[in-house]
N, C-alpha and C. Protein backbone atom coordinates (compact mmCIF):
# COMPACT_ATOMS: atom_id res chain seq x y z
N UNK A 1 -59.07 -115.85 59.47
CA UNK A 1 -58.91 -114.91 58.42
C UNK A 1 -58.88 -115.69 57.13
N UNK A 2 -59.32 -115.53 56.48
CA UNK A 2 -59.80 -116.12 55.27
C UNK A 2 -59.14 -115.32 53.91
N UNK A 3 -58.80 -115.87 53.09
CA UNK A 3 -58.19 -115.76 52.16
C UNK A 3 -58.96 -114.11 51.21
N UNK A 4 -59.85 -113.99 51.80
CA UNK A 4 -60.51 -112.66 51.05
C UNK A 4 -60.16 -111.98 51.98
N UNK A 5 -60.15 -111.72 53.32
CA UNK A 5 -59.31 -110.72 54.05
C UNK A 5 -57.93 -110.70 54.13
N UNK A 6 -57.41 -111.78 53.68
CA UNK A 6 -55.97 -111.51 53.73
C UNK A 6 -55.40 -110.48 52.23
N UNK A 7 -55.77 -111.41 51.27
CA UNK A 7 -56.04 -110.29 49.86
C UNK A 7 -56.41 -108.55 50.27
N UNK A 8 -57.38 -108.79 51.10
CA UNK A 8 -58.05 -106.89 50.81
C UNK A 8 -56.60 -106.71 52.02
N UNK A 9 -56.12 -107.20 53.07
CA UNK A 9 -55.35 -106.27 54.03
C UNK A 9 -54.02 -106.15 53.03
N UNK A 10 -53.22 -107.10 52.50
CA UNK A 10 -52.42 -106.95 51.43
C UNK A 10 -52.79 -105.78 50.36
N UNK A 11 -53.63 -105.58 50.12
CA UNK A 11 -54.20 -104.61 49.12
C UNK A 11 -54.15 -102.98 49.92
N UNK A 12 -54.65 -103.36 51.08
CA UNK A 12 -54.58 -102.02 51.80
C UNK A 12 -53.09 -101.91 51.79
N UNK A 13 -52.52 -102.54 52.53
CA UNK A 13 -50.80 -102.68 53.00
C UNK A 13 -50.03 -101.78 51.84
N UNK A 14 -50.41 -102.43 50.30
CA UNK A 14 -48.99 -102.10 49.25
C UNK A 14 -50.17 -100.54 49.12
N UNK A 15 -51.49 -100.29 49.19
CA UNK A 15 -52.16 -98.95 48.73
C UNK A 15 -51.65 -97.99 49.99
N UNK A 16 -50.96 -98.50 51.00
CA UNK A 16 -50.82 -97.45 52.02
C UNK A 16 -48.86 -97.32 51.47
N UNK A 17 -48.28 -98.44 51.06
CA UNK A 17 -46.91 -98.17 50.69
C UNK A 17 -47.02 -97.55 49.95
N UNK A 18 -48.28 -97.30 48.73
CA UNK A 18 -47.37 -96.33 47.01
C UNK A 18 -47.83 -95.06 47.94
N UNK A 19 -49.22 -94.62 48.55
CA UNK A 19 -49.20 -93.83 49.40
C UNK A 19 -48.07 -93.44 49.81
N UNK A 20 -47.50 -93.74 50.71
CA UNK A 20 -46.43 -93.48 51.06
C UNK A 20 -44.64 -93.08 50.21
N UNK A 21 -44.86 -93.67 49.21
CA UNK A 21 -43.67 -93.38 48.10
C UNK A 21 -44.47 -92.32 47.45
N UNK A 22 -45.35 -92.13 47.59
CA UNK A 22 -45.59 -91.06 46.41
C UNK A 22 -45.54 -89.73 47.23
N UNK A 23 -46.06 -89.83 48.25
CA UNK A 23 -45.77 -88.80 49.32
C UNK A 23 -44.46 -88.06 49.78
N UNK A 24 -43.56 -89.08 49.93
CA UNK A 24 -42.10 -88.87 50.11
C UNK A 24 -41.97 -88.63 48.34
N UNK A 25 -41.95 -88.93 47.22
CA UNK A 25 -41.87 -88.41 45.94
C UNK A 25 -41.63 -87.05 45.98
N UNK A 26 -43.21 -86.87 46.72
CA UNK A 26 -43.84 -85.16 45.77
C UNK A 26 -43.03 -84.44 47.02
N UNK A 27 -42.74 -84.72 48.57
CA UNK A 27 -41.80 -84.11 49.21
C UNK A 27 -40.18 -84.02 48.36
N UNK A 28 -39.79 -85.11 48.40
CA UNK A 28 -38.56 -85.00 47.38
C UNK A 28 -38.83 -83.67 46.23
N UNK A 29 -39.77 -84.20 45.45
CA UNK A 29 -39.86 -82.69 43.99
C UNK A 29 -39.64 -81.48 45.10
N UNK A 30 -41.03 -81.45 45.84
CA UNK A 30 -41.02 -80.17 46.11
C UNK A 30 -39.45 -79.34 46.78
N UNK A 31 -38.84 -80.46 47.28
CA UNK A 31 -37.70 -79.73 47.56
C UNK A 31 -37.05 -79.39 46.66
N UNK A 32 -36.72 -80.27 45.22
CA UNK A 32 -36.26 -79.83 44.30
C UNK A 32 -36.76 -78.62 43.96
N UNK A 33 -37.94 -78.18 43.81
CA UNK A 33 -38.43 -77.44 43.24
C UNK A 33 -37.99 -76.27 43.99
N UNK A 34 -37.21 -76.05 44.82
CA UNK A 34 -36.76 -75.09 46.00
C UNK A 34 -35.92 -74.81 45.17
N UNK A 35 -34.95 -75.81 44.79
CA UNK A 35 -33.85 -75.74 44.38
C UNK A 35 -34.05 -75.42 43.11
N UNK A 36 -34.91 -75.56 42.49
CA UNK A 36 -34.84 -75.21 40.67
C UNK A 36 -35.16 -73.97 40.27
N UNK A 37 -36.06 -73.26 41.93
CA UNK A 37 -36.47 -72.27 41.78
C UNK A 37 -35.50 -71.51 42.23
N UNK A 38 -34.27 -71.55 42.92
CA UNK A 38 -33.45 -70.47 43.60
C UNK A 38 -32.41 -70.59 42.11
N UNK A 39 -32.05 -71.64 41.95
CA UNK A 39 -31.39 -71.64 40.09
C UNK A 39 -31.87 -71.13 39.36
N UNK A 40 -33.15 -70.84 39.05
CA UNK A 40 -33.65 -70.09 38.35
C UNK A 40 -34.17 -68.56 38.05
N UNK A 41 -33.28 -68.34 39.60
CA UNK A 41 -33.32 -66.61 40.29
C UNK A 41 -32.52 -66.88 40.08
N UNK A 42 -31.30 -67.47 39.92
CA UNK A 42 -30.01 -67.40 39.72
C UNK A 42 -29.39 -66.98 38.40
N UNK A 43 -30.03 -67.79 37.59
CA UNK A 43 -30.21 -67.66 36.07
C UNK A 43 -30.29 -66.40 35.29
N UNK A 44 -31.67 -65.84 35.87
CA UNK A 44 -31.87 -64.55 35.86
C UNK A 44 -31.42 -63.80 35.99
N UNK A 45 -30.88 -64.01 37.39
CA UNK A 45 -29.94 -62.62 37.53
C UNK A 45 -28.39 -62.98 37.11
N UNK A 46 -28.58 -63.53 36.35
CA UNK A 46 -26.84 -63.69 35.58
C UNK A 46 -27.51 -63.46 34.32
N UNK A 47 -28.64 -64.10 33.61
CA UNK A 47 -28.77 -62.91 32.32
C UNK A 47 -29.21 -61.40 32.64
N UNK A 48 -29.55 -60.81 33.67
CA UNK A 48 -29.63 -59.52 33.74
C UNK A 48 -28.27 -58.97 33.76
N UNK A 49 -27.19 -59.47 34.51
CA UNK A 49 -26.30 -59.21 34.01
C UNK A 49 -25.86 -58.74 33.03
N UNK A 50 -25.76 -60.06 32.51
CA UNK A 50 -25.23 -59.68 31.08
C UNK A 50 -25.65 -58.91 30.44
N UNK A 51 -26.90 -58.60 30.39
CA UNK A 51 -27.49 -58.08 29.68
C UNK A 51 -27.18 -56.44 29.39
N UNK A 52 -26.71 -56.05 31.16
CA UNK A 52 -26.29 -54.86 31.24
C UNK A 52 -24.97 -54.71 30.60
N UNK A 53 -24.38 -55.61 30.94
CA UNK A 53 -22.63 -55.94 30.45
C UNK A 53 -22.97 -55.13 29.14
N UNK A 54 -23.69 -56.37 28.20
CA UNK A 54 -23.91 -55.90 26.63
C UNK A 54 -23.93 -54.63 26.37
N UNK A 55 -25.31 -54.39 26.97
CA UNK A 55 -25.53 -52.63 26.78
C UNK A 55 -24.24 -51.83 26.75
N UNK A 56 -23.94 -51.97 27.65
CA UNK A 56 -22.51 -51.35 28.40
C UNK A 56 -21.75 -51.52 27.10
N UNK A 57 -21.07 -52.57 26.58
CA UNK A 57 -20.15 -52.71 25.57
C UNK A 57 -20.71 -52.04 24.47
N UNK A 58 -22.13 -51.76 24.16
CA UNK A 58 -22.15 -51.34 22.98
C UNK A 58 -22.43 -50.01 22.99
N UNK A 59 -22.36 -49.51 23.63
CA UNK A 59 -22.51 -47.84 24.54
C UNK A 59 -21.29 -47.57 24.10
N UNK A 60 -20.38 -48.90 24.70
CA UNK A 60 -18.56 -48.15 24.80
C UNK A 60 -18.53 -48.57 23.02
N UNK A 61 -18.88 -49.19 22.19
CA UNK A 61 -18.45 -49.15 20.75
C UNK A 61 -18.90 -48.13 20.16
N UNK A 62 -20.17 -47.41 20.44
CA UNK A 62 -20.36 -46.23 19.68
C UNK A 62 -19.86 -45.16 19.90
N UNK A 63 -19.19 -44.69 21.05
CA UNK A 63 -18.44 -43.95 21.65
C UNK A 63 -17.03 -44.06 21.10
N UNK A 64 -16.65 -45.17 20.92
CA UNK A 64 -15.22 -45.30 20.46
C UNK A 64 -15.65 -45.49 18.81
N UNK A 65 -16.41 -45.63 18.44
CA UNK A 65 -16.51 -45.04 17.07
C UNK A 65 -16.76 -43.55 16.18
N UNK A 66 -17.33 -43.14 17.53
CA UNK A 66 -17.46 -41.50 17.20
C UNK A 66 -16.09 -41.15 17.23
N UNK A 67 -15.43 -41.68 18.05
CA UNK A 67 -13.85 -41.20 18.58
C UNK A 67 -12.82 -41.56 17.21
N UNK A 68 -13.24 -42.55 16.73
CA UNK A 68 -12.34 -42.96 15.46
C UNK A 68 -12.97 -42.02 14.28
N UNK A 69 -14.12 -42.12 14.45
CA UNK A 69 -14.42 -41.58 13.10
C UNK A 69 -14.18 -39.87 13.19
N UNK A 70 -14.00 -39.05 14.32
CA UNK A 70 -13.76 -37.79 14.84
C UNK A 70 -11.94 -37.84 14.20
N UNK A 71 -11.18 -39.25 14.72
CA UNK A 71 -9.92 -39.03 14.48
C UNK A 71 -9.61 -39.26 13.46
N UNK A 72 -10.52 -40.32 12.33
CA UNK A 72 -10.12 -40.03 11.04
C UNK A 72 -10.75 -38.88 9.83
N UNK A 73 -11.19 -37.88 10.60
CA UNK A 73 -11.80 -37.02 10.27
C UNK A 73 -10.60 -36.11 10.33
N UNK A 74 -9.59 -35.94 11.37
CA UNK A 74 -8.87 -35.08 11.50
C UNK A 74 -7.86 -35.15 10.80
N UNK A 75 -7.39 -36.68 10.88
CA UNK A 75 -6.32 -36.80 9.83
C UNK A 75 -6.47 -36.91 8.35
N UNK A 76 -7.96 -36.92 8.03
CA UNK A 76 -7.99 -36.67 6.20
C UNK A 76 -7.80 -35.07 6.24
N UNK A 77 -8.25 -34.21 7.15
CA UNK A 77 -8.00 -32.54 7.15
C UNK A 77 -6.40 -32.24 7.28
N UNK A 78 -5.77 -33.26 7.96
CA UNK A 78 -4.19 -32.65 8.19
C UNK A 78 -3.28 -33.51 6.22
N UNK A 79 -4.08 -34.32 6.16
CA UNK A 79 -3.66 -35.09 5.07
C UNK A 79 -3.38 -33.58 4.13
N UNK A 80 -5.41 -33.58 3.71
CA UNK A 80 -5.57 -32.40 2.69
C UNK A 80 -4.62 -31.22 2.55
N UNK A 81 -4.25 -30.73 4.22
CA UNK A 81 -3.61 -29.68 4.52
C UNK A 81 -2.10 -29.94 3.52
N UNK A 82 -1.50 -30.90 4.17
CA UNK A 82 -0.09 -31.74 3.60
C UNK A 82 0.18 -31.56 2.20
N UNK A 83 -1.13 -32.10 1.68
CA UNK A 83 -0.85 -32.11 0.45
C UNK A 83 -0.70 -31.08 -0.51
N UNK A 84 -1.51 -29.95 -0.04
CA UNK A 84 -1.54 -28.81 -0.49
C UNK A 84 -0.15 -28.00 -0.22
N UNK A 85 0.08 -27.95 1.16
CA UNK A 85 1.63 -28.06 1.60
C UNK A 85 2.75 -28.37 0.61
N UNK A 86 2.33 -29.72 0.01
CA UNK A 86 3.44 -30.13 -0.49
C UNK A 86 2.95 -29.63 -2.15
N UNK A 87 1.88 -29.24 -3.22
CA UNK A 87 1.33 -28.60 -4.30
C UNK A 87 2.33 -27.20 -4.11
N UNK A 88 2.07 -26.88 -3.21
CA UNK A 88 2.77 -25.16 -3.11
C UNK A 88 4.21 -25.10 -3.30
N UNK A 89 4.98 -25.84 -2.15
CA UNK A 89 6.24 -26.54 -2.15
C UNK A 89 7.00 -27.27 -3.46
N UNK A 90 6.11 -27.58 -4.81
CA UNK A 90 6.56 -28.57 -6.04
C UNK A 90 6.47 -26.99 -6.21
N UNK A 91 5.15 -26.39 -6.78
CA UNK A 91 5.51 -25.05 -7.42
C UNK A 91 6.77 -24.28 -7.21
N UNK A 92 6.89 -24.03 -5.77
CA UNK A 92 7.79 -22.96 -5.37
C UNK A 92 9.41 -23.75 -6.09
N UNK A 93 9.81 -24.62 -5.82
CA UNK A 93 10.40 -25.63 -6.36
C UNK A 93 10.77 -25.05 -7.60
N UNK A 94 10.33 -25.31 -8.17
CA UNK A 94 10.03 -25.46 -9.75
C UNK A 94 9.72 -24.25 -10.34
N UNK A 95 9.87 -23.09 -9.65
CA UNK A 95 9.95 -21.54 -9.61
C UNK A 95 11.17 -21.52 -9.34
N UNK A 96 11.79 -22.09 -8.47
CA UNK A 96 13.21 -21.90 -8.38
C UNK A 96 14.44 -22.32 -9.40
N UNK A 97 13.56 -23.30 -9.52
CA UNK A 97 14.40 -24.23 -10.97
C UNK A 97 14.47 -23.46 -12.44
N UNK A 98 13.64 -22.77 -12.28
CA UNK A 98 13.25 -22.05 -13.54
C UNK A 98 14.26 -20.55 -13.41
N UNK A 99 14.25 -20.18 -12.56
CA UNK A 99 14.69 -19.19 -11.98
C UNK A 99 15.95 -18.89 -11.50
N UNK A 100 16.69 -20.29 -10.84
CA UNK A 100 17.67 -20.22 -10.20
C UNK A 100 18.60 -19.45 -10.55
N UNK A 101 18.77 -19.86 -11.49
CA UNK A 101 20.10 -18.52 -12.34
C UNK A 101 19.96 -17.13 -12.38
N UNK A 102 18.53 -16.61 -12.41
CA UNK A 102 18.76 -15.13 -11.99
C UNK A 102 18.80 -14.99 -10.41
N UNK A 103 18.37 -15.33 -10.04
CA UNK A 103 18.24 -15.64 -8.62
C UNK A 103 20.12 -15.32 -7.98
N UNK A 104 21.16 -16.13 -8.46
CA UNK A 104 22.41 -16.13 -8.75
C UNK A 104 23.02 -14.88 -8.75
N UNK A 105 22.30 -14.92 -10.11
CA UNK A 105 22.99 -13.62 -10.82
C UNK A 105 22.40 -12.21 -10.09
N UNK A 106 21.27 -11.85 -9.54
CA UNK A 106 20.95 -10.54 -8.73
C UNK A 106 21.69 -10.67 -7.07
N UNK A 107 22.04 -12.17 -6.66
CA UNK A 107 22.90 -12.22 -5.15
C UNK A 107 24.28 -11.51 -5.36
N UNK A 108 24.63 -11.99 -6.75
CA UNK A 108 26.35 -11.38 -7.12
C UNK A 108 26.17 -9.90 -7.35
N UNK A 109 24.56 -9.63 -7.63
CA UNK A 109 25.02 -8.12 -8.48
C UNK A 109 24.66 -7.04 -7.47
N UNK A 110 24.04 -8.22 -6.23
CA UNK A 110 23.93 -7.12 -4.54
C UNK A 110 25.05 -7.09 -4.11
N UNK A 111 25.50 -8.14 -4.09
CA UNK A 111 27.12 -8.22 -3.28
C UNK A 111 28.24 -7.17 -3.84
N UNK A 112 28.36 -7.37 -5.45
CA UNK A 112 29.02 -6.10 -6.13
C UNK A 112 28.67 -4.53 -6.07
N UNK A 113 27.33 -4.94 -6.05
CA UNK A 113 27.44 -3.10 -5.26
C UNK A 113 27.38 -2.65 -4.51
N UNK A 114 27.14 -3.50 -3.15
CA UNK A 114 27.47 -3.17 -1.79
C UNK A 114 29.02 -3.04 -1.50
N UNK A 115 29.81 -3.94 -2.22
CA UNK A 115 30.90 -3.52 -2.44
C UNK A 115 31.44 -2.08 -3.25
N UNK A 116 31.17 -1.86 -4.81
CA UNK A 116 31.44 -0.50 -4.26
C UNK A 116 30.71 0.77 -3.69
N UNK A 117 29.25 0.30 -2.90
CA UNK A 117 29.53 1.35 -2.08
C UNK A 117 30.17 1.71 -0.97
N UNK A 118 30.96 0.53 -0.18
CA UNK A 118 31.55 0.15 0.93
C UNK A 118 33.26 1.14 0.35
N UNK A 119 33.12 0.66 -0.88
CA UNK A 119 34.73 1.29 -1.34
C UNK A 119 35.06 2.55 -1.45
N UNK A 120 33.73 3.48 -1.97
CA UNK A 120 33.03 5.14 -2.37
C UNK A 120 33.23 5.57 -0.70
N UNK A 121 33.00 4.64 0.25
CA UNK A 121 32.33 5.29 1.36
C UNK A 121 34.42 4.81 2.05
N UNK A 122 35.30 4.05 1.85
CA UNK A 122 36.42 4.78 2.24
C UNK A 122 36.89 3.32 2.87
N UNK A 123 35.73 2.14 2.68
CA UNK A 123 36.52 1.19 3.62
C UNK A 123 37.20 0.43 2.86
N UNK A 124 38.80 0.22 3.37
CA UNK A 124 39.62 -0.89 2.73
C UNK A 124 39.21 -2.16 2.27
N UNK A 125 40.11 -1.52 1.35
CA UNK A 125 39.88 -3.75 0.14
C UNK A 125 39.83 -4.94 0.90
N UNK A 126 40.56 -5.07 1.73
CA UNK A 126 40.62 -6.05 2.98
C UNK A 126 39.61 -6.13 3.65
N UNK A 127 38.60 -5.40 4.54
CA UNK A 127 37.80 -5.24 4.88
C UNK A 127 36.19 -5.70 3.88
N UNK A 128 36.12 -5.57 2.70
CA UNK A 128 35.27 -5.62 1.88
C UNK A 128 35.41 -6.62 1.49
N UNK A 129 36.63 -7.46 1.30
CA UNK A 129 36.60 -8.79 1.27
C UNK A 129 36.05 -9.62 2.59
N UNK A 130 36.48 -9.38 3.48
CA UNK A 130 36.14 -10.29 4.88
C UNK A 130 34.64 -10.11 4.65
N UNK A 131 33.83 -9.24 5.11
CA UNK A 131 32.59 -8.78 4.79
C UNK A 131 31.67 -9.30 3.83
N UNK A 132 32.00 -9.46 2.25
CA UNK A 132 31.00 -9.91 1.39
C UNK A 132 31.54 -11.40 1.05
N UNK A 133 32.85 -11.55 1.49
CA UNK A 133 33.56 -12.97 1.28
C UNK A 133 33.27 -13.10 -0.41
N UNK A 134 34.71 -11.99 -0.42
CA UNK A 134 35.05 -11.69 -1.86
C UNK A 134 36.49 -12.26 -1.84
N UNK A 135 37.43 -12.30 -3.55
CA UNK A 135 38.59 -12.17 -3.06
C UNK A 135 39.01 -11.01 -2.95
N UNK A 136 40.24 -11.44 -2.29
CA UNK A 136 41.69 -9.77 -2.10
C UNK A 136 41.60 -8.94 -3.31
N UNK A 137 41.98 -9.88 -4.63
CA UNK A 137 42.24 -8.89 -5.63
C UNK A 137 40.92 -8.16 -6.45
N UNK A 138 39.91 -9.06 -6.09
CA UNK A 138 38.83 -8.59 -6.73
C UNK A 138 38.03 -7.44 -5.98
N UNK A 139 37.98 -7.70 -4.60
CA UNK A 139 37.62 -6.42 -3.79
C UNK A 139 38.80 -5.04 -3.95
N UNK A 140 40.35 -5.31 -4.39
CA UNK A 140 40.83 -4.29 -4.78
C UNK A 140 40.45 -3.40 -5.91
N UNK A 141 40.19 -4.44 -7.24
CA UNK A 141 39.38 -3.85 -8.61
C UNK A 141 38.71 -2.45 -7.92
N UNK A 142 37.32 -3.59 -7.14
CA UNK A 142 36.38 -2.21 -6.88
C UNK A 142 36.63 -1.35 -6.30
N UNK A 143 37.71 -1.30 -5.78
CA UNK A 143 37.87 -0.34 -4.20
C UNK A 143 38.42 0.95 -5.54
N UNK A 144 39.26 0.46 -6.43
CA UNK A 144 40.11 1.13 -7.17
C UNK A 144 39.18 1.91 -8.23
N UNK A 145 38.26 1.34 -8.72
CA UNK A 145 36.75 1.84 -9.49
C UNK A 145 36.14 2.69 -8.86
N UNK A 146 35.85 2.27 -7.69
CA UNK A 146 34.53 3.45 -7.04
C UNK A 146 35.22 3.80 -5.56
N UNK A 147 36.41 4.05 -5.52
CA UNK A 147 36.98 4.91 -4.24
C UNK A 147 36.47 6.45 -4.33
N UNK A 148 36.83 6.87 -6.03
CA UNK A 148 36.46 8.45 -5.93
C UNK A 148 35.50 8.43 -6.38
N UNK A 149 34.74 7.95 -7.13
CA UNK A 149 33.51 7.88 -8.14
C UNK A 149 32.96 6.67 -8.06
N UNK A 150 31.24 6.46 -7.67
CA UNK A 150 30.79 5.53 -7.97
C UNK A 150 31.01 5.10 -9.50
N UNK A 151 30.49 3.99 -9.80
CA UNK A 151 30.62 3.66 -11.48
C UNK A 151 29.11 3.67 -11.60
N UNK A 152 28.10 4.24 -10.93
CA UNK A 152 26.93 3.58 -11.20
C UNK A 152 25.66 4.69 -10.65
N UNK A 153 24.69 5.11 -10.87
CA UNK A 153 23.78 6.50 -10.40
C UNK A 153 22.80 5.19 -9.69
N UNK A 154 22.66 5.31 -8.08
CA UNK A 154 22.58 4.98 -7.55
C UNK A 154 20.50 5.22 -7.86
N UNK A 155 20.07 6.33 -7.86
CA UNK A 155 19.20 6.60 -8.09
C UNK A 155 18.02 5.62 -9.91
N UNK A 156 19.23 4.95 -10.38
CA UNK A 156 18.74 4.30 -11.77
C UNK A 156 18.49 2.78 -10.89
N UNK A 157 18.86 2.34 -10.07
CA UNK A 157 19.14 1.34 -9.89
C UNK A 157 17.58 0.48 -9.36
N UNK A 158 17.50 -0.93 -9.97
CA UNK A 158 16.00 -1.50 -9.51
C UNK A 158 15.80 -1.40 -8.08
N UNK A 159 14.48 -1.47 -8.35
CA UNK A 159 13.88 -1.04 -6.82
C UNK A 159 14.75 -2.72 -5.88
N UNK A 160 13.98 -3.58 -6.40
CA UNK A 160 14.93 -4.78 -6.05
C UNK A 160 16.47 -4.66 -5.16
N UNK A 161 17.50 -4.20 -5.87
CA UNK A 161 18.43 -3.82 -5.96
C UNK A 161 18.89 -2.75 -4.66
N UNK A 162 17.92 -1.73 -4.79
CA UNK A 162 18.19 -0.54 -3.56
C UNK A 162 17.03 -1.31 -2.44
N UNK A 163 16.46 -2.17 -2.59
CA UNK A 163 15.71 -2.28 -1.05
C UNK A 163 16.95 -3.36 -0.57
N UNK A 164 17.96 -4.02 -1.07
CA UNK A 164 18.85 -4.98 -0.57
C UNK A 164 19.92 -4.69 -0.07
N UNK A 165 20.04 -3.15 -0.79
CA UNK A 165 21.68 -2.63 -0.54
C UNK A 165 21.47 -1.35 0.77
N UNK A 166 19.95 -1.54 1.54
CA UNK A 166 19.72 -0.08 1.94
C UNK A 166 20.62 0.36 3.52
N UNK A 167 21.50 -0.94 4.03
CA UNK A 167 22.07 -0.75 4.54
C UNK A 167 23.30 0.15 4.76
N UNK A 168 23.62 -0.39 3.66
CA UNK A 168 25.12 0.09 3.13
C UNK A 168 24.42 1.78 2.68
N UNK A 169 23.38 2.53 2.20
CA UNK A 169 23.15 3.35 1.79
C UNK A 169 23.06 4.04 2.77
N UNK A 170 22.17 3.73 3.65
CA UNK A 170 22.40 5.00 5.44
C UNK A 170 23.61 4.54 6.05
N UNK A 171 24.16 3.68 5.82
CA UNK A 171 25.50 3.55 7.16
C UNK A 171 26.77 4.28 5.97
């Protein structure tokens, strides 16, 4: 064997070894490639996931924004309501303030003539006191004024006046 066949069988020898590494190589990839490919179904179906997830969350934000914006819809209407509530309430107020004193003065001037009609009609001073939560001597005055005689034509009297006392007028 001569130095030119030993060269070409050496030559064959290492062309049958990369042969051989390259073979076992592309077996090696291809298994990887098993593997890169089942990771990569994997992948997928974890961004499909998500993807639904997302949807999902932003489904549930517009929903819960209709819901907020429905509930702050209701409470600017109960606000408005309130406030107006409370516009009516300063007036009425402030009708009273203005007022209070007659207001006063027509409670005393029902109470005094329910008293004497209570007195015209026969019931004791004592009695007319407990009742309008008068005093003793002052429910005597009236009893003593309008026992026999009203002091007053019942018929002159404001309408006001007789729709307050209309008890005492049928009983």
């Amino acid at each position: 064997m001569n130095m030119w066949e030993l060269l070409l069988s050496l030559f064959a020898l290492s062309l049958l070894t990369g042969y051989l590494i390259l073979w076992k190589k592309l077996k090696a990839l291809s298994g990887q490639e098993g593997s890169l490919s089942q990771g990569l179904q994997l992948l997928q179906t974890k961004i499909a996931i998500l993807e639904d997830l997302s949807n999902r969350v932003e489904e549930q934000q517009k929903q819960a924004q209709i819901f907020f914006d429905n509930k702050h819809k209701q409470m600017q209407e109960l606000l408005d309501t309130m406030e107006e509530k409370i516009r009516n309430l300063n007036e009425k107020s402030s009708w009273l303030l203005d007022h209070g004193e007659q207001l006063a003065e027509r409670e005393l001037t029902i109470k005094l003539t329910r008293a004497a009609i209570l007195a015209h009609k026969g019931v004791p001073a004592v009695e007319i006191a407990k009742r309008l939560g008068l005093g003793l001597q002052e429910a005597e005055l009236i009893a003593s004024l309008n026992s026999q005689t009203l002091q007053f034509d019942i018929e002159s009297l404001p309408n006001w006046l007789k729709k307050s006392i209309e008890q005492e007028l049928r009983g």
